[in-house]
PDB file of N, CA and C in Angstrom:
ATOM      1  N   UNK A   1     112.615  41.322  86.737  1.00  0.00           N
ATOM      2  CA  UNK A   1     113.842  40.773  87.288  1.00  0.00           C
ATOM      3  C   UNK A   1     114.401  41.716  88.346  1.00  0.00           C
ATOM      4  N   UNK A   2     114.918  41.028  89.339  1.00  0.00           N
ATOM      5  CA  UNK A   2     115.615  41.695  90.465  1.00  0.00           C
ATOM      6  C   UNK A   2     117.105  42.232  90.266  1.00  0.00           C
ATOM      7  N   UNK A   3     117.754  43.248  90.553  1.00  0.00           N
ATOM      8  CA  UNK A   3     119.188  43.865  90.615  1.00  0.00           C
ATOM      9  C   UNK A   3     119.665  42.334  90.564  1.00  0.00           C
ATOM     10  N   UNK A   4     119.532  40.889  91.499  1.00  0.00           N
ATOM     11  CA  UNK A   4     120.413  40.216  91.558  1.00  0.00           C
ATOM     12  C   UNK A   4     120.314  39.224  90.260  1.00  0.00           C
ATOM     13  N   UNK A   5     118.508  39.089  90.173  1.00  0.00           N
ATOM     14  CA  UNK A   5     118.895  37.772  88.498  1.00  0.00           C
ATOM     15  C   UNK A   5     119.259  38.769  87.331  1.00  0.00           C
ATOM     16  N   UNK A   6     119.245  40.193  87.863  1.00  0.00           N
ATOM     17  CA  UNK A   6     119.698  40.390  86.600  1.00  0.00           C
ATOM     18  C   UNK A   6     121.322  40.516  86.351  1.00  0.00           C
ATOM     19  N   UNK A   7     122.366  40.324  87.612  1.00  0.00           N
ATOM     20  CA  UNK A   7     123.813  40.122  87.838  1.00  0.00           C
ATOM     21  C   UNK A   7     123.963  38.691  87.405  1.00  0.00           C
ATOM     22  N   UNK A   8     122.684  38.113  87.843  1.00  0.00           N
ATOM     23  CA  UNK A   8     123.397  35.983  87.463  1.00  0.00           C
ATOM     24  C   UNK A   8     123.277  36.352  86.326  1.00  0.00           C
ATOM     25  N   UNK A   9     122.081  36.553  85.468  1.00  0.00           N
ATOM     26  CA  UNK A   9     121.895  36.562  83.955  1.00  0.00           C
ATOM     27  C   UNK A   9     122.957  37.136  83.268  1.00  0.00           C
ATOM     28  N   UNK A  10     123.442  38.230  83.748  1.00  0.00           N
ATOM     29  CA  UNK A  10     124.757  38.425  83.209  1.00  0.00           C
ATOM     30  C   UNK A  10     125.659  37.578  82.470  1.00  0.00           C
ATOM     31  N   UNK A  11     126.020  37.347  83.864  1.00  0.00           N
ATOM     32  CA  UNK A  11     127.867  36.880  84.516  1.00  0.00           C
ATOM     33  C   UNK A  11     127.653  35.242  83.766  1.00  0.00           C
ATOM     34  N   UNK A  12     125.959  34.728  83.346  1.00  0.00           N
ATOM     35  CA  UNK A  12     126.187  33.871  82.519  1.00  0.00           C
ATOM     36  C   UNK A  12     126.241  34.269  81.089  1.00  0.00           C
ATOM     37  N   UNK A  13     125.635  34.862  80.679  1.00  0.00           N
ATOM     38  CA  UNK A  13     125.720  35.529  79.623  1.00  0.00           C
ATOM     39  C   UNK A  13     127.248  35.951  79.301  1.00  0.00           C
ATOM     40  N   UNK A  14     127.938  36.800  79.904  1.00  0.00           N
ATOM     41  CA  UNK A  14     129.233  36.976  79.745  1.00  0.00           C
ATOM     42  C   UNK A  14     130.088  35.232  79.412  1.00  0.00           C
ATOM     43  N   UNK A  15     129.808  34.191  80.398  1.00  0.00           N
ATOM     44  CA  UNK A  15     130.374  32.842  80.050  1.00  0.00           C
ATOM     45  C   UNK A  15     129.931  32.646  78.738  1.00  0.00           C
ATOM     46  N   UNK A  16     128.772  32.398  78.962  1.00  0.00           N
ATOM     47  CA  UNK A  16     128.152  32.244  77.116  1.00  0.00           C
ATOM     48  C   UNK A  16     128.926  32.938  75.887  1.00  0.00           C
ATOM     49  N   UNK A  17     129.225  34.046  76.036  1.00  0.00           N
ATOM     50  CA  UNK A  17     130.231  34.850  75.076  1.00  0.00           C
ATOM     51  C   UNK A  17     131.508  34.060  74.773  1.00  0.00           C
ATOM     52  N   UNK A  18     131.981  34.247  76.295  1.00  0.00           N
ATOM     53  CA  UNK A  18     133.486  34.048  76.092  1.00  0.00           C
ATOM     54  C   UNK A  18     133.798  32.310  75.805  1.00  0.00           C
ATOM     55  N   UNK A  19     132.661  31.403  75.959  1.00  0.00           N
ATOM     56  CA  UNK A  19     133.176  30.041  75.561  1.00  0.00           C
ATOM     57  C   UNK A  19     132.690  29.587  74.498  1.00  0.00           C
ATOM     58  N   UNK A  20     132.000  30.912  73.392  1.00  0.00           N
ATOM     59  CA  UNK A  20     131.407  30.635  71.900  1.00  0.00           C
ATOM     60  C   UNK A  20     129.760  29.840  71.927  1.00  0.00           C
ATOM     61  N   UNK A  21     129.526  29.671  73.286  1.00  0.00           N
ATOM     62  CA  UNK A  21     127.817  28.852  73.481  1.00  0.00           C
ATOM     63  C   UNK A  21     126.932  30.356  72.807  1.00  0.00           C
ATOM     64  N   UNK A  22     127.231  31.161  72.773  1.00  0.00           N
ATOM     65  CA  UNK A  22     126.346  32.690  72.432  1.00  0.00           C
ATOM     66  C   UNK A  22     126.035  32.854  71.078  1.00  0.00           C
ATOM     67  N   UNK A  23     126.942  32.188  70.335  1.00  0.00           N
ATOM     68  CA  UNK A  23     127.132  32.406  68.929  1.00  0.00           C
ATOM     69  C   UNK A  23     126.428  31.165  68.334  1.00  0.00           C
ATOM     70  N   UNK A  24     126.863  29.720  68.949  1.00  0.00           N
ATOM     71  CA  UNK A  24     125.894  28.335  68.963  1.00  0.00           C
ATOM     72  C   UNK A  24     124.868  28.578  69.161  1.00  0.00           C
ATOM     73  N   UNK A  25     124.132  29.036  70.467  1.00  0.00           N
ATOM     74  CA  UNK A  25     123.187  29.682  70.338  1.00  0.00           C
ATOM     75  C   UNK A  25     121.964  30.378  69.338  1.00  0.00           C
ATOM     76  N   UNK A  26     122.570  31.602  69.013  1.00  0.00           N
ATOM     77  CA  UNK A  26     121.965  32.349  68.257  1.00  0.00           C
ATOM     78  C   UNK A  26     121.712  31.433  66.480  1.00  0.00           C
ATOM     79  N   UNK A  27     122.532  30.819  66.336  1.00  0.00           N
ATOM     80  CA  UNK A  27     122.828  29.676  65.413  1.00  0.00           C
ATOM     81  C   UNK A  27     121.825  28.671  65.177  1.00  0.00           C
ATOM     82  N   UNK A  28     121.580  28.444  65.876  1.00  0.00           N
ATOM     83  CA  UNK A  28     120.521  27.205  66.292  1.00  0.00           C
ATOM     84  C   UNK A  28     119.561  27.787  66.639  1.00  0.00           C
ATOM     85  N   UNK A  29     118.948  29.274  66.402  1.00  0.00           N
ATOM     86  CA  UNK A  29     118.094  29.601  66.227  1.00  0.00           C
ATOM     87  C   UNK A  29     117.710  30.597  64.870  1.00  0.00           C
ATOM     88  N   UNK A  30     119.048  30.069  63.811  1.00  0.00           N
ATOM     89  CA  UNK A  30     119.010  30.550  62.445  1.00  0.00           C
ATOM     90  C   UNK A  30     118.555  31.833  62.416  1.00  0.00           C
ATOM     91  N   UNK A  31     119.361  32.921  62.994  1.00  0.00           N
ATOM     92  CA  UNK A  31     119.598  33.755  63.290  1.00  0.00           C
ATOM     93  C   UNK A  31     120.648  34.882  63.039  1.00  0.00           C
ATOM     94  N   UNK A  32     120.580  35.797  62.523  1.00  0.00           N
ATOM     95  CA  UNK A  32     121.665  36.743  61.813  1.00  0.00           C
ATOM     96  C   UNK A  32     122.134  37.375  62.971  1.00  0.00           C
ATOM     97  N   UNK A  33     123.397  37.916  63.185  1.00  0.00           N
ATOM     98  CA  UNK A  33     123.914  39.229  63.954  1.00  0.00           C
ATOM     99  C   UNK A  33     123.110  40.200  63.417  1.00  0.00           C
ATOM    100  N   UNK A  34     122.848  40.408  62.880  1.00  0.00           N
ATOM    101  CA  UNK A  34     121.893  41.942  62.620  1.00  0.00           C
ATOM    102  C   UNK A  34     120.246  41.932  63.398  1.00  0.00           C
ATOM    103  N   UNK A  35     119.626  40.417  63.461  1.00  0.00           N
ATOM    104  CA  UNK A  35     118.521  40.444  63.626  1.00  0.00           C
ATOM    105  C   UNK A  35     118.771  40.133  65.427  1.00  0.00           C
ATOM    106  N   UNK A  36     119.970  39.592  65.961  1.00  0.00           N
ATOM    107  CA  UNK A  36     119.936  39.789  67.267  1.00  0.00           C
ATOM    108  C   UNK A  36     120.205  41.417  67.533  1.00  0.00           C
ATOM    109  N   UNK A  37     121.226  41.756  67.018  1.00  0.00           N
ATOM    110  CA  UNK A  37     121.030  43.034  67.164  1.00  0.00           C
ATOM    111  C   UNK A  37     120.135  44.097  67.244  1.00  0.00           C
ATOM    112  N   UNK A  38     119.041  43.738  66.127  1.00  0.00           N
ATOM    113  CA  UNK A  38     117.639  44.384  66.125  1.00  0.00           C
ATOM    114  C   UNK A  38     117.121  44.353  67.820  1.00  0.00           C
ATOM    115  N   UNK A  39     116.873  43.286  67.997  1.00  0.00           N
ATOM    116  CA  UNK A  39     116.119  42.864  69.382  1.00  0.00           C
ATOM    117  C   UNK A  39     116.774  42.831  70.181  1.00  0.00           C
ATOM    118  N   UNK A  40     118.114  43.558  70.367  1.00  0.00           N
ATOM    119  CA  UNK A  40     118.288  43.824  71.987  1.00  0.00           C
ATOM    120  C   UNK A  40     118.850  45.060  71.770  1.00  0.00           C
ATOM    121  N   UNK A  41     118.237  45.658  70.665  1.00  0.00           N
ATOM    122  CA  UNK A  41     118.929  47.521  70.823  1.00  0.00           C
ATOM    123  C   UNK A  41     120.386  47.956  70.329  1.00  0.00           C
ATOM    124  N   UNK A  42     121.127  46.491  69.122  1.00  0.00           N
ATOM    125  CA  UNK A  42     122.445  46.898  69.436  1.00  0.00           C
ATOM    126  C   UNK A  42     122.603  46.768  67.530  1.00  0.00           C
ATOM    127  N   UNK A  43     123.877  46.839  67.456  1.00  0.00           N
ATOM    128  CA  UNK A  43     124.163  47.007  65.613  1.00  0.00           C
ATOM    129  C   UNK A  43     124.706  45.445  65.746  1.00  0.00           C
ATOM    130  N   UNK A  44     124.731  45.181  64.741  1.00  0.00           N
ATOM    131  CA  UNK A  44     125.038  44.072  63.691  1.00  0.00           C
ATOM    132  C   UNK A  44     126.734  43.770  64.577  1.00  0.00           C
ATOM    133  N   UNK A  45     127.504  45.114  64.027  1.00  0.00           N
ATOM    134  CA  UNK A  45     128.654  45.052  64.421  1.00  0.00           C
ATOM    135  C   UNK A  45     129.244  44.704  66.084  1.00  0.00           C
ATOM    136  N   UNK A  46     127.873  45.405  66.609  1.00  0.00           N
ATOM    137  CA  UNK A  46     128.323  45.043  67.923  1.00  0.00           C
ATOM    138  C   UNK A  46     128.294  43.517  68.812  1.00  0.00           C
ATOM    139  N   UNK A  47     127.125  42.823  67.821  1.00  0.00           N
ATOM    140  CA  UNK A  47     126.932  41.534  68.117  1.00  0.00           C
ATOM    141  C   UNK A  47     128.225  40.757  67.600  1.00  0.00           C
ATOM    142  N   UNK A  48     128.902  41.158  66.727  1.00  0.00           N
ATOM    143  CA  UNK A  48     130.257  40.112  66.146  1.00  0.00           C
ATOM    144  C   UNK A  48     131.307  40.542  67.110  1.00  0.00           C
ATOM    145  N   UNK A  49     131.248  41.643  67.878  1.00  0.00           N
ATOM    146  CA  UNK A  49     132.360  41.505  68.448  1.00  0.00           C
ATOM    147  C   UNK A  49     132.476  41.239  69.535  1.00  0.00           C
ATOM    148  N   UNK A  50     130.852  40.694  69.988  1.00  0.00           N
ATOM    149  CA  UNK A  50     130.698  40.283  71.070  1.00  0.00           C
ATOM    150  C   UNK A  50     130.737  38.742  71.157  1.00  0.00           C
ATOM    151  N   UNK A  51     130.430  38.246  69.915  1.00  0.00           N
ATOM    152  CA  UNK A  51     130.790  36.959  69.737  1.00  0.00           C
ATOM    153  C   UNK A  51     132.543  36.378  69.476  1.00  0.00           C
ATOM    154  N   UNK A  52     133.028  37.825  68.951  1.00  0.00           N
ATOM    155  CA  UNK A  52     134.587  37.335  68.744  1.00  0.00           C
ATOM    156  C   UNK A  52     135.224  37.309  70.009  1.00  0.00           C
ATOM    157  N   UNK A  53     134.749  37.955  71.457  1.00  0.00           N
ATOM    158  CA  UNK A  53     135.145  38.177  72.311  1.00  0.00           C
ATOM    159  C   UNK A  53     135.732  39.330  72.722  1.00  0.00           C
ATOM    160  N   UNK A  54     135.908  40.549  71.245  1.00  0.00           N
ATOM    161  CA  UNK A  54     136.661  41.616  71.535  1.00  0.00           C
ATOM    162  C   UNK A  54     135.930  42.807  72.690  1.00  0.00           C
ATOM    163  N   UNK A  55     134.581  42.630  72.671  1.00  0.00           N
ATOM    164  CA  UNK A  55     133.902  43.042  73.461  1.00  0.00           C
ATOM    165  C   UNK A  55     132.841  42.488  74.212  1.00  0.00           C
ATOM    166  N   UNK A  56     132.483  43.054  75.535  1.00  0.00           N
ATOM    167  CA  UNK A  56     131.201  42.603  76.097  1.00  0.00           C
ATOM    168  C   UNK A  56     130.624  43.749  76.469  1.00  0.00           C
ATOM    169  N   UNK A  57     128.864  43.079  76.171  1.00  0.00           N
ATOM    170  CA  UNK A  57     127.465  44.479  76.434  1.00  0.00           C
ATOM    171  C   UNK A  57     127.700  44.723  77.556  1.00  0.00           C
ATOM    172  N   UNK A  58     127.493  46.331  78.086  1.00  0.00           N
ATOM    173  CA  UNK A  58     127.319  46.977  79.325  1.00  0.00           C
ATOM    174  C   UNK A  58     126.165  47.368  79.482  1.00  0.00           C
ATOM    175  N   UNK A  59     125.881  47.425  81.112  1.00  0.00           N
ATOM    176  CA  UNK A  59     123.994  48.165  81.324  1.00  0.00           C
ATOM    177  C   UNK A  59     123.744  46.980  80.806  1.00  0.00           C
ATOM    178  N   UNK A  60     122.419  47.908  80.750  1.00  0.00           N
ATOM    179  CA  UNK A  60     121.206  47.280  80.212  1.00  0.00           C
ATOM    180  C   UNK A  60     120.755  46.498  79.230  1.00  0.00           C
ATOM    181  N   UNK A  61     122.150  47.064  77.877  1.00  0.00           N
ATOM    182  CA  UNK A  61     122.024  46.401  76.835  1.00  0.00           C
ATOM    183  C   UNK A  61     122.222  44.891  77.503  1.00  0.00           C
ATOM    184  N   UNK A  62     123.510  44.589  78.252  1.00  0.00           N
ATOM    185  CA  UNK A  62     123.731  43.570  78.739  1.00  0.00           C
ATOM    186  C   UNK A  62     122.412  42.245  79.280  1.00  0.00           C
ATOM    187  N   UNK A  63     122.016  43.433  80.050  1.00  0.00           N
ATOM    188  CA  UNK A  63     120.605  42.682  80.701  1.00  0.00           C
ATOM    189  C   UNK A  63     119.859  42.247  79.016  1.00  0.00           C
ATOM    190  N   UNK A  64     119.747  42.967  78.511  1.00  0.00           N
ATOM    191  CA  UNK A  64     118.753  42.704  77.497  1.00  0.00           C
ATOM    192  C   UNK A  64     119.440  41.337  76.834  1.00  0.00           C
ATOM    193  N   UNK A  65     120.826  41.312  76.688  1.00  0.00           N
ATOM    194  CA  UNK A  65     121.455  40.245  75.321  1.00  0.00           C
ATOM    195  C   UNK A  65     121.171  38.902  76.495  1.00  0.00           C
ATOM    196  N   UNK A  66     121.573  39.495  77.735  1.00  0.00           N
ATOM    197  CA  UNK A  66     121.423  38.092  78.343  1.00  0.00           C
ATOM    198  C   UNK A  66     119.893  37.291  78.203  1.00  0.00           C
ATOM    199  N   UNK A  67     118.661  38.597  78.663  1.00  0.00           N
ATOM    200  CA  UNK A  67     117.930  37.831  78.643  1.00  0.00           C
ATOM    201  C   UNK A  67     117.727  37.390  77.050  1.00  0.00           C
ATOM    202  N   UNK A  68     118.150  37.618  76.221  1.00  0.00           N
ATOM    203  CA  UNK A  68     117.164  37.269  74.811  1.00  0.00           C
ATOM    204  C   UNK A  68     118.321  36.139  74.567  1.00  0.00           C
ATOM    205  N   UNK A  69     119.427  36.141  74.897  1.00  0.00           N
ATOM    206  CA  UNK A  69     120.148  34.337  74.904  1.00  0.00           C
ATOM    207  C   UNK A  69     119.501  33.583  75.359  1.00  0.00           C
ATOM    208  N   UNK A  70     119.027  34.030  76.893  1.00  0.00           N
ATOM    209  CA  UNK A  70     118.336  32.807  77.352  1.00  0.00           C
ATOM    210  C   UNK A  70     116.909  31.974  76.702  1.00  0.00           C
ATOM    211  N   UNK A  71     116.338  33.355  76.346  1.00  0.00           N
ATOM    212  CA  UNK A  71     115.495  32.440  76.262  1.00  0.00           C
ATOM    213  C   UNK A  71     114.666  32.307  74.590  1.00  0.00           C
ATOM    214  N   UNK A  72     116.312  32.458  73.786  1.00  0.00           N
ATOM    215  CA  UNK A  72     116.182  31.819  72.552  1.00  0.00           C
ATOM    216  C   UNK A  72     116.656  30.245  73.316  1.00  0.00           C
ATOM    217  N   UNK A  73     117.728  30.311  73.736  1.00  0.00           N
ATOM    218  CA  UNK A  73     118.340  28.888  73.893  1.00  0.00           C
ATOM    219  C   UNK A  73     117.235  27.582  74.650  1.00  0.00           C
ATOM    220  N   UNK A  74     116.237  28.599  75.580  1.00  0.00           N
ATOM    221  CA  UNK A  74     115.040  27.866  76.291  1.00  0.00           C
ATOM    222  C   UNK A  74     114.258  27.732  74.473  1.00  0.00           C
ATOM    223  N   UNK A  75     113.986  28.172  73.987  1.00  0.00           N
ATOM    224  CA  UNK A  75     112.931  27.564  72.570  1.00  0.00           C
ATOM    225  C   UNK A  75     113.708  27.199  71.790  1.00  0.00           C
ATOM    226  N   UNK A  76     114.845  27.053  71.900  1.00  0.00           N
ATOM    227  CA  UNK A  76     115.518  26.475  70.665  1.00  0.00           C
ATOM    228  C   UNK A  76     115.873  24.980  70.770  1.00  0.00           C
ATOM    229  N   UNK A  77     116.547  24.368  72.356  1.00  0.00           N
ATOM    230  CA  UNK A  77     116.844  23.253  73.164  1.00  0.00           C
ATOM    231  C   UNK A  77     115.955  22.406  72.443  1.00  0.00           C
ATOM    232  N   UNK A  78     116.842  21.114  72.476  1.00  0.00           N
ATOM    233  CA  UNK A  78     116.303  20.327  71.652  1.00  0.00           C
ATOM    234  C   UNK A  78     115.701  19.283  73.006  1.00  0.00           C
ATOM    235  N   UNK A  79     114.308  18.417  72.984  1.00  0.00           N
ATOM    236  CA  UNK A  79     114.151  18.316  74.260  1.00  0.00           C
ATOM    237  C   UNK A  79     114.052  16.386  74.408  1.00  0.00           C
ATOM    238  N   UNK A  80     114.763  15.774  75.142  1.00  0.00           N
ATOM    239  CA  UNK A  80     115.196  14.673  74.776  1.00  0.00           C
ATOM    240  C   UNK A  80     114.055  13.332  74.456  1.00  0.00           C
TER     241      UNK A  80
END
């Protein structure tokens, strides 16, 4: 990924947080906060408070949560 998809991947990722699709998400792929946490480098705790909104990932971690939202939500999508 380039400096720039990795700013879109973000700045969606950040939307995804803040309008609760992150938490649907991870959900619909029967999925624990601890085990997203596993796979993008972060604690249990840090994934709930990223879902409560009290916080959002910085760096890289960021890059990482975005990409592993995306593309749980790409295998998880139900396809019509």
């Amino acid at each position: 990924m380039s400096a720039v998809d990795d700013a879109l991947a973000v700045a969606q990722m950040r939307g995804d947080v803040l309008s609760g699709r992150a938490r649907a998400i991870r959900e619909r792929g029967h999925l624990t906060q601890a085990e997203v946490g596993r796979a993008v480098r972060a604690t249990q705790s840090a994934v709930a408070q990223w879902e409560a909104g009290r916080r959002l990932p910085r760096g890289r971690l960021a890059v990482r949560y975005a990409a592993f939202l995306w593309e749980l939500d790409q295998a998880t999508r139900e396809v019509p």
